[in-house]
Every structure is written in structure tokens, then in C-alpha cells.
N, C-alpha and C. Protein backbone atom coordinates (compact mmCIF):
# COMPACT_ATOMS: atom_id res chain seq x y z
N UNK A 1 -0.51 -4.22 0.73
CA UNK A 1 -0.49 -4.03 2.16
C UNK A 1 -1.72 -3.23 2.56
N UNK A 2 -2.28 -3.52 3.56
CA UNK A 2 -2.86 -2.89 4.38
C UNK A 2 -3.10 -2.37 5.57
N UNK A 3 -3.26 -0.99 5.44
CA UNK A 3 -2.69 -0.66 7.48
C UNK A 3 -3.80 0.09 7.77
N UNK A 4 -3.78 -0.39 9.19
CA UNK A 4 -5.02 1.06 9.91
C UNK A 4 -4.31 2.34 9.79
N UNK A 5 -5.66 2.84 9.84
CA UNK A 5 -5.75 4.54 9.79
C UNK A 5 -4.88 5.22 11.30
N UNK A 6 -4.13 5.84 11.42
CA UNK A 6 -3.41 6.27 12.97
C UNK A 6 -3.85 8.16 12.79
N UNK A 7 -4.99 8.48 12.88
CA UNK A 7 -5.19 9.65 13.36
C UNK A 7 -4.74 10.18 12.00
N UNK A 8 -5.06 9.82 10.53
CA UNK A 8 -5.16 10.40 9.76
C UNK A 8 -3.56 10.40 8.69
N UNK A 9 -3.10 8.83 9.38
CA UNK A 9 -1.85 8.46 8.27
C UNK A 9 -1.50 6.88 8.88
N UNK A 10 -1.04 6.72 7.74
CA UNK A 10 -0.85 4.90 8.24
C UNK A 10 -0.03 4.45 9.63
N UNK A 11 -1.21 3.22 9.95
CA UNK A 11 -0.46 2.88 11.16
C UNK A 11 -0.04 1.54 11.44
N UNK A 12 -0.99 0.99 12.29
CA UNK A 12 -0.44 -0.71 12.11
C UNK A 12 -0.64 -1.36 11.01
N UNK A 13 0.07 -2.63 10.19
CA UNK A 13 0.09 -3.25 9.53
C UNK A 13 -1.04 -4.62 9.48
N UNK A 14 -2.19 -4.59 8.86
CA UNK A 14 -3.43 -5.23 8.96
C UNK A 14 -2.84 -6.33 8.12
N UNK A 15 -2.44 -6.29 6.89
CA UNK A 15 -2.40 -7.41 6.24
C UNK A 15 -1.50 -6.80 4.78
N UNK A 16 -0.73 -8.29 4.74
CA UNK A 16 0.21 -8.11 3.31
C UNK A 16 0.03 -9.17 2.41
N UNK A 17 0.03 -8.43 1.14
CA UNK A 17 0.04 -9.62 -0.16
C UNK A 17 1.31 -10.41 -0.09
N UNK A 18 1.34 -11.89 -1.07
CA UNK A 18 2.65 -12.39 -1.94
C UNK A 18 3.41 -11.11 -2.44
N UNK A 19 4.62 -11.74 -2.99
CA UNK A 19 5.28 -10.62 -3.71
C UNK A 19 4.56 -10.89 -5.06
N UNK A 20 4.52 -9.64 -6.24
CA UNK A 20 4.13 -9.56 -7.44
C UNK A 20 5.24 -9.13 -8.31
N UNK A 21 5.85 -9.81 -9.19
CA UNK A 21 6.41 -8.94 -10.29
C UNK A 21 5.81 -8.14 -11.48
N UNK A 22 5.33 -7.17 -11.36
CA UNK A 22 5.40 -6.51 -12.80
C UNK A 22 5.94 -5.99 -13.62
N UNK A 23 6.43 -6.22 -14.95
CA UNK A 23 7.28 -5.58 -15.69
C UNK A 23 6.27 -4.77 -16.85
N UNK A 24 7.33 -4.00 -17.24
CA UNK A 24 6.83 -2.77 -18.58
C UNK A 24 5.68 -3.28 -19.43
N UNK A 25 5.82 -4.33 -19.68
CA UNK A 25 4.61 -5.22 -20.51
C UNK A 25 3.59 -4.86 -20.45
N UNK A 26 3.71 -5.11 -19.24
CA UNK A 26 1.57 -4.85 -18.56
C UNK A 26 1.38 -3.82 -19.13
N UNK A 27 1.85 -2.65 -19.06
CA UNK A 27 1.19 -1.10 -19.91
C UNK A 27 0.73 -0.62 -18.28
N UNK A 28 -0.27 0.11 -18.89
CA UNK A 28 -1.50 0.87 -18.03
C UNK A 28 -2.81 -0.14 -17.76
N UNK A 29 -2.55 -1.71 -17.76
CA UNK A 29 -3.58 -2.11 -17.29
C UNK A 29 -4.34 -2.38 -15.40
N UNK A 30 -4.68 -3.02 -15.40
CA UNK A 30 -5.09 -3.36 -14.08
C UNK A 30 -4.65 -4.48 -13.80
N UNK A 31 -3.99 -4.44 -12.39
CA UNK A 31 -3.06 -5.84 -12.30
C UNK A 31 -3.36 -6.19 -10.82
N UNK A 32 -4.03 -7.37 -10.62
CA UNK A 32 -4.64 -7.39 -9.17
C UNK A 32 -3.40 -8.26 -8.39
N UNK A 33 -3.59 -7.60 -7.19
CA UNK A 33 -2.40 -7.80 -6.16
C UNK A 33 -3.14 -8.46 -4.91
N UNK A 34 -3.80 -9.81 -4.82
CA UNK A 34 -4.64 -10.39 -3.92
C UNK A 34 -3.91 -10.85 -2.72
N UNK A 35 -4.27 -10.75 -1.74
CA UNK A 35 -3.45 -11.37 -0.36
C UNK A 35 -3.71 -12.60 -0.18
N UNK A 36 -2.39 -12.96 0.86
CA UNK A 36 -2.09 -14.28 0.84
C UNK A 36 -3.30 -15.28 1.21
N UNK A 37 -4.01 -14.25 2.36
CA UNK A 37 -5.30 -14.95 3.07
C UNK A 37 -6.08 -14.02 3.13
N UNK A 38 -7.63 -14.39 3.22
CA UNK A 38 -8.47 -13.55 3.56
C UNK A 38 -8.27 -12.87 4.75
N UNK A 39 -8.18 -11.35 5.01
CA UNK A 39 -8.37 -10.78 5.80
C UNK A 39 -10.02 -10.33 6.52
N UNK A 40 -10.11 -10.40 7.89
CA UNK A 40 -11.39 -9.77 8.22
C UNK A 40 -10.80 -8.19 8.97
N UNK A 41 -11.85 -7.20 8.61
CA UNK A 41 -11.32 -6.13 8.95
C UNK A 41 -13.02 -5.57 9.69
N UNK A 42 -12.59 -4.82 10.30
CA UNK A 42 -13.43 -4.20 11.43
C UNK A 42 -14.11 -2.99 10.39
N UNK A 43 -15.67 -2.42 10.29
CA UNK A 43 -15.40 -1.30 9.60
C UNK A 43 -14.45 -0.01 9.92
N UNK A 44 -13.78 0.89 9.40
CA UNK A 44 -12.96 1.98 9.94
C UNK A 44 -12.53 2.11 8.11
N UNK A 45 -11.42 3.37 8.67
CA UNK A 45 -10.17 4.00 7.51
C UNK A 45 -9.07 2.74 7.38
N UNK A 46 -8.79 2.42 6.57
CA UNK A 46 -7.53 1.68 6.52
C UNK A 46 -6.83 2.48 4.93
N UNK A 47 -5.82 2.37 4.56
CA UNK A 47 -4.47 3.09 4.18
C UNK A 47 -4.31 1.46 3.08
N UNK A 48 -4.16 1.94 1.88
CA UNK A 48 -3.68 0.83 0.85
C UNK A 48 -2.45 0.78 0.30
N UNK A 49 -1.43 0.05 0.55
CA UNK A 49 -0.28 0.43 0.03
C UNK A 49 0.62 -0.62 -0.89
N UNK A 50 1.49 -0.05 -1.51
CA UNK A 50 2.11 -1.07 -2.55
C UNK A 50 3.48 -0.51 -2.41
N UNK A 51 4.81 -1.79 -2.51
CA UNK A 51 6.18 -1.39 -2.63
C UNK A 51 6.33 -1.29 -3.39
N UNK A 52 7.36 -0.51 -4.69
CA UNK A 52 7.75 -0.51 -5.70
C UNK A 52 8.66 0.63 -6.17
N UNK A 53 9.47 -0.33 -7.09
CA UNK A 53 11.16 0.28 -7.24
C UNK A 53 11.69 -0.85 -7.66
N UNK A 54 13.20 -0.54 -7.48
CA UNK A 54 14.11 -2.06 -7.73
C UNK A 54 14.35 -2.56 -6.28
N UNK A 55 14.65 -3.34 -6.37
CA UNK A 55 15.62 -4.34 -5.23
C UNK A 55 16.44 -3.38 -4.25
N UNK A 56 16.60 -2.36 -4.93
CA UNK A 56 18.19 -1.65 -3.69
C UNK A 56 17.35 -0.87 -3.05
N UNK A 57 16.13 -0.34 -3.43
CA UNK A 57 15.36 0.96 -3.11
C UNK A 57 14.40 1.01 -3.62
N UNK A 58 13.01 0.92 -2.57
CA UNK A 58 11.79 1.03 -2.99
C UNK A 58 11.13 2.36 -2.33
N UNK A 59 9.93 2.42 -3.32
CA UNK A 59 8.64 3.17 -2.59
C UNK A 59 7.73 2.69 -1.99
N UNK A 60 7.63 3.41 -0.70
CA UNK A 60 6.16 2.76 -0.38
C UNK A 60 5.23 3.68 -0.83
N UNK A 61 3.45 3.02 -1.00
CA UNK A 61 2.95 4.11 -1.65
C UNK A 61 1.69 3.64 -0.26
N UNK A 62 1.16 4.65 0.27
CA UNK A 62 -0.33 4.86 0.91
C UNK A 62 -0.95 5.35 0.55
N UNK A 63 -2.72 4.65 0.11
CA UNK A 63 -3.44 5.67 -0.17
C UNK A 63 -4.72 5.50 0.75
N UNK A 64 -5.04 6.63 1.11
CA UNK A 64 -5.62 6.58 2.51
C UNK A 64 -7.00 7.21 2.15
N UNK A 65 -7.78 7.62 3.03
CA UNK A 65 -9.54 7.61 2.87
C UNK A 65 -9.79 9.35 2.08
N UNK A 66 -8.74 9.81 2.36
CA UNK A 66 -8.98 11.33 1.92
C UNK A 66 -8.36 11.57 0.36
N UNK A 67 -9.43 11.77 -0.90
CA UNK A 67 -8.67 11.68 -2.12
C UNK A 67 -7.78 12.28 -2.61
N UNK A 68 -6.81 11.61 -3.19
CA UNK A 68 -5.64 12.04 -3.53
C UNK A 68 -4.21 12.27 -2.36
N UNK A 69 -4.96 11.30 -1.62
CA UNK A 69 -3.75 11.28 -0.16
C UNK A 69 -3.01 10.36 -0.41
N UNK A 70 -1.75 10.46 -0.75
CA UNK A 70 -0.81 9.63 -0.89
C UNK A 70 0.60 9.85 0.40
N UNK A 71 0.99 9.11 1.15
CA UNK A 71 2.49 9.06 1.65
C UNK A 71 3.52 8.10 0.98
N UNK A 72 4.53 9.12 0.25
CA UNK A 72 5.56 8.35 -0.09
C UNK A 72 6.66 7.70 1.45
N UNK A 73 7.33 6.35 0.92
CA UNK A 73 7.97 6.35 2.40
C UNK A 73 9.37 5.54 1.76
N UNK A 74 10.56 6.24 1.82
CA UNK A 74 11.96 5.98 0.96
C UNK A 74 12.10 5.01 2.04
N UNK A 75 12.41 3.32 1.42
CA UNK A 75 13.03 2.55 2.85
C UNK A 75 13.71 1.38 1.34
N UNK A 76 14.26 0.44 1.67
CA UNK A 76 15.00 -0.49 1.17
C UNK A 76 13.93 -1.71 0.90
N UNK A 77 13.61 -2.37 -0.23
CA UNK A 77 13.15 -2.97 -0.73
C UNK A 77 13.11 -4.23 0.54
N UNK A 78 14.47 -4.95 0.79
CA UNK A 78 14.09 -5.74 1.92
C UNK A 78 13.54 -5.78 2.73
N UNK A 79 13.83 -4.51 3.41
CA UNK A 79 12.61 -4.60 5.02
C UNK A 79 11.74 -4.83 4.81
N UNK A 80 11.09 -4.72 3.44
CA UNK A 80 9.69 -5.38 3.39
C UNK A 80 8.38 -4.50 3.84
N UNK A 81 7.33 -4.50 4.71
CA UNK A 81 6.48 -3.62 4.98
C UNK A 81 6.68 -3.48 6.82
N UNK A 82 6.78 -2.02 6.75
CA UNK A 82 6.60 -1.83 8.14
C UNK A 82 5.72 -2.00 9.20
N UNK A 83 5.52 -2.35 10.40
CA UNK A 83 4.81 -2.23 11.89
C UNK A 83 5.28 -1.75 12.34
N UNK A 84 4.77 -0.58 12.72
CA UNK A 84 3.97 0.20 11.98
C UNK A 84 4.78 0.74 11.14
N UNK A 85 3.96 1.87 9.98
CA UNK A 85 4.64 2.58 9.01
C UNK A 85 5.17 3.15 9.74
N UNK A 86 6.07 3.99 8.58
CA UNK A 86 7.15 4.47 8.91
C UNK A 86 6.92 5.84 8.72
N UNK A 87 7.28 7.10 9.05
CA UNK A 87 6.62 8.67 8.80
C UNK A 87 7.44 9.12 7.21
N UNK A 88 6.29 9.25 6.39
CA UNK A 88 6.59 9.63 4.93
C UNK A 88 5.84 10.99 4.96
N UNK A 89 6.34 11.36 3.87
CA UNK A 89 5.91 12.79 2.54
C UNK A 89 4.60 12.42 2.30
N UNK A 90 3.44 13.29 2.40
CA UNK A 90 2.41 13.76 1.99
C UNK A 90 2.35 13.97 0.55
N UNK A 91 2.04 13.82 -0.21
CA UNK A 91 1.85 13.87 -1.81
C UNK A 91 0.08 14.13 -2.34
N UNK A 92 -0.74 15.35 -2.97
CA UNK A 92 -1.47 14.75 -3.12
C UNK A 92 -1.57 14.31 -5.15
N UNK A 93 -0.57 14.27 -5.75
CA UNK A 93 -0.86 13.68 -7.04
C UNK A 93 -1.59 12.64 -7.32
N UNK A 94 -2.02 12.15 -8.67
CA UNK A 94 -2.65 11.22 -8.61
C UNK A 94 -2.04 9.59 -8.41
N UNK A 95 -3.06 8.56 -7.99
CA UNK A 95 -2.65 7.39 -8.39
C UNK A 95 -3.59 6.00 -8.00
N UNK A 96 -3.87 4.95 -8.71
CA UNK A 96 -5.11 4.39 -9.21
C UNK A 96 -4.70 3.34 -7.94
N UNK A 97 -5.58 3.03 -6.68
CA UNK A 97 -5.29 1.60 -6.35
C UNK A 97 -6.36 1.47 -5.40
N UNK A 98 -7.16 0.54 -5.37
CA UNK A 98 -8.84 0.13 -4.65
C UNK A 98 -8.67 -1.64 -3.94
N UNK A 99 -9.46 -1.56 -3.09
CA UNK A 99 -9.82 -2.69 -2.70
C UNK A 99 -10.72 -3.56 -3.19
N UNK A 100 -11.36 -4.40 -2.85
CA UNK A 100 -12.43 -4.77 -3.95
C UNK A 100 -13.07 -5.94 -2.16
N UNK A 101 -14.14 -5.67 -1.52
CA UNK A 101 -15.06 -5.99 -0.38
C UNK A 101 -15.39 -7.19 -1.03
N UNK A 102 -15.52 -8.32 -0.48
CA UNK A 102 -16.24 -9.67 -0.36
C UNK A 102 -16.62 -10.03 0.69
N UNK A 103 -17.89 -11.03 0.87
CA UNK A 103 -17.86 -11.76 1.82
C UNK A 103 -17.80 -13.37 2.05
């Protein structure tokens, strides 16, 4: 997922991947999560985020332009991704997730 920046935490919903399954297998590798369609995005902050958990209860994860800015956001795996997000926990621990620019 991807959302604009709202004054320094996620806001509208720019664009969402397919669903991905990953299981334990993978390890600690790198596992690319490509969207359905090319998105065009304006330059600015945008907020990177991924669901994950089981089925009854997921995390959302944001990681936004300031390092180590993470918002956790407790919601139910179904709803799927919010418009806009939803107001989460500030976290700054670590955690690995980038875009990758084409044209």
C-alpha cells in the first residue's frame, strides 16, 4: 500500500498491491510485493505500508519519510486497507521496506 503523507502520518490511500502470501520459508529474505498497476505519483512524502498477521487480525505497518517512523494500526484483516488510514501507535523500532522508482 501506498498513502500520502497527511501533515506528517498516513493519509489517503494512493495505491494497493495483489494479496501476497508469505510463509516461514522465505527466512529473512527479500520478497517483492509489486502493485497491481503502475502507479504515477506526484513528487511529495508518501507512507509505505504492508498488512500482516492472520486472517482474524492484522497489522498495518507505515513507514513514512522520517527514519524509523513506523505506525502500527490494529484493524481486521478483511477491511483490507483504509481511505484514509486509520490513527495508529507511533513506533520508532526497526523495519526493512523501500520502494524501488521506475519510469
Amino acid at each position: 500500500m501506498i498513502y500520502r503523507d497527511a501533515a506528517g502520518a498516513p493519509g489517503a490511500l494512493a495505491a494497493v498491491g495483489p494479496e501476497q502470501v508469505v510463509t516461514p520459508a522465505a527466512g529473512g529474505e527479500w520478497i517483492a510485493l509489486p502493485l497491481a498497476t503502475p502507479v504515477s505519483l506526484a513528487p511529495g512524502t508518501y507512507w509505505l505500508g504492508i498488512l500482516t498477521g492472520d486472517t482474524s487480525k492484522a497489522t498495518v505497518h507505515y513507514v513514512g519519510g522520517t527514519p524509523g517512523a513506523k505506525v502500527y494500526i490494529w484493524d481486521a484483516y478483511a477491511n483490507g486497507a483504509g481511505n484514509p488510514a486509520s490513527v495508529g501507535t507511533f513506533d520508532t523500532g526497526p523495519m526493512s521496506i523501500y520502494a524501488e522508482y521506475t519510469r
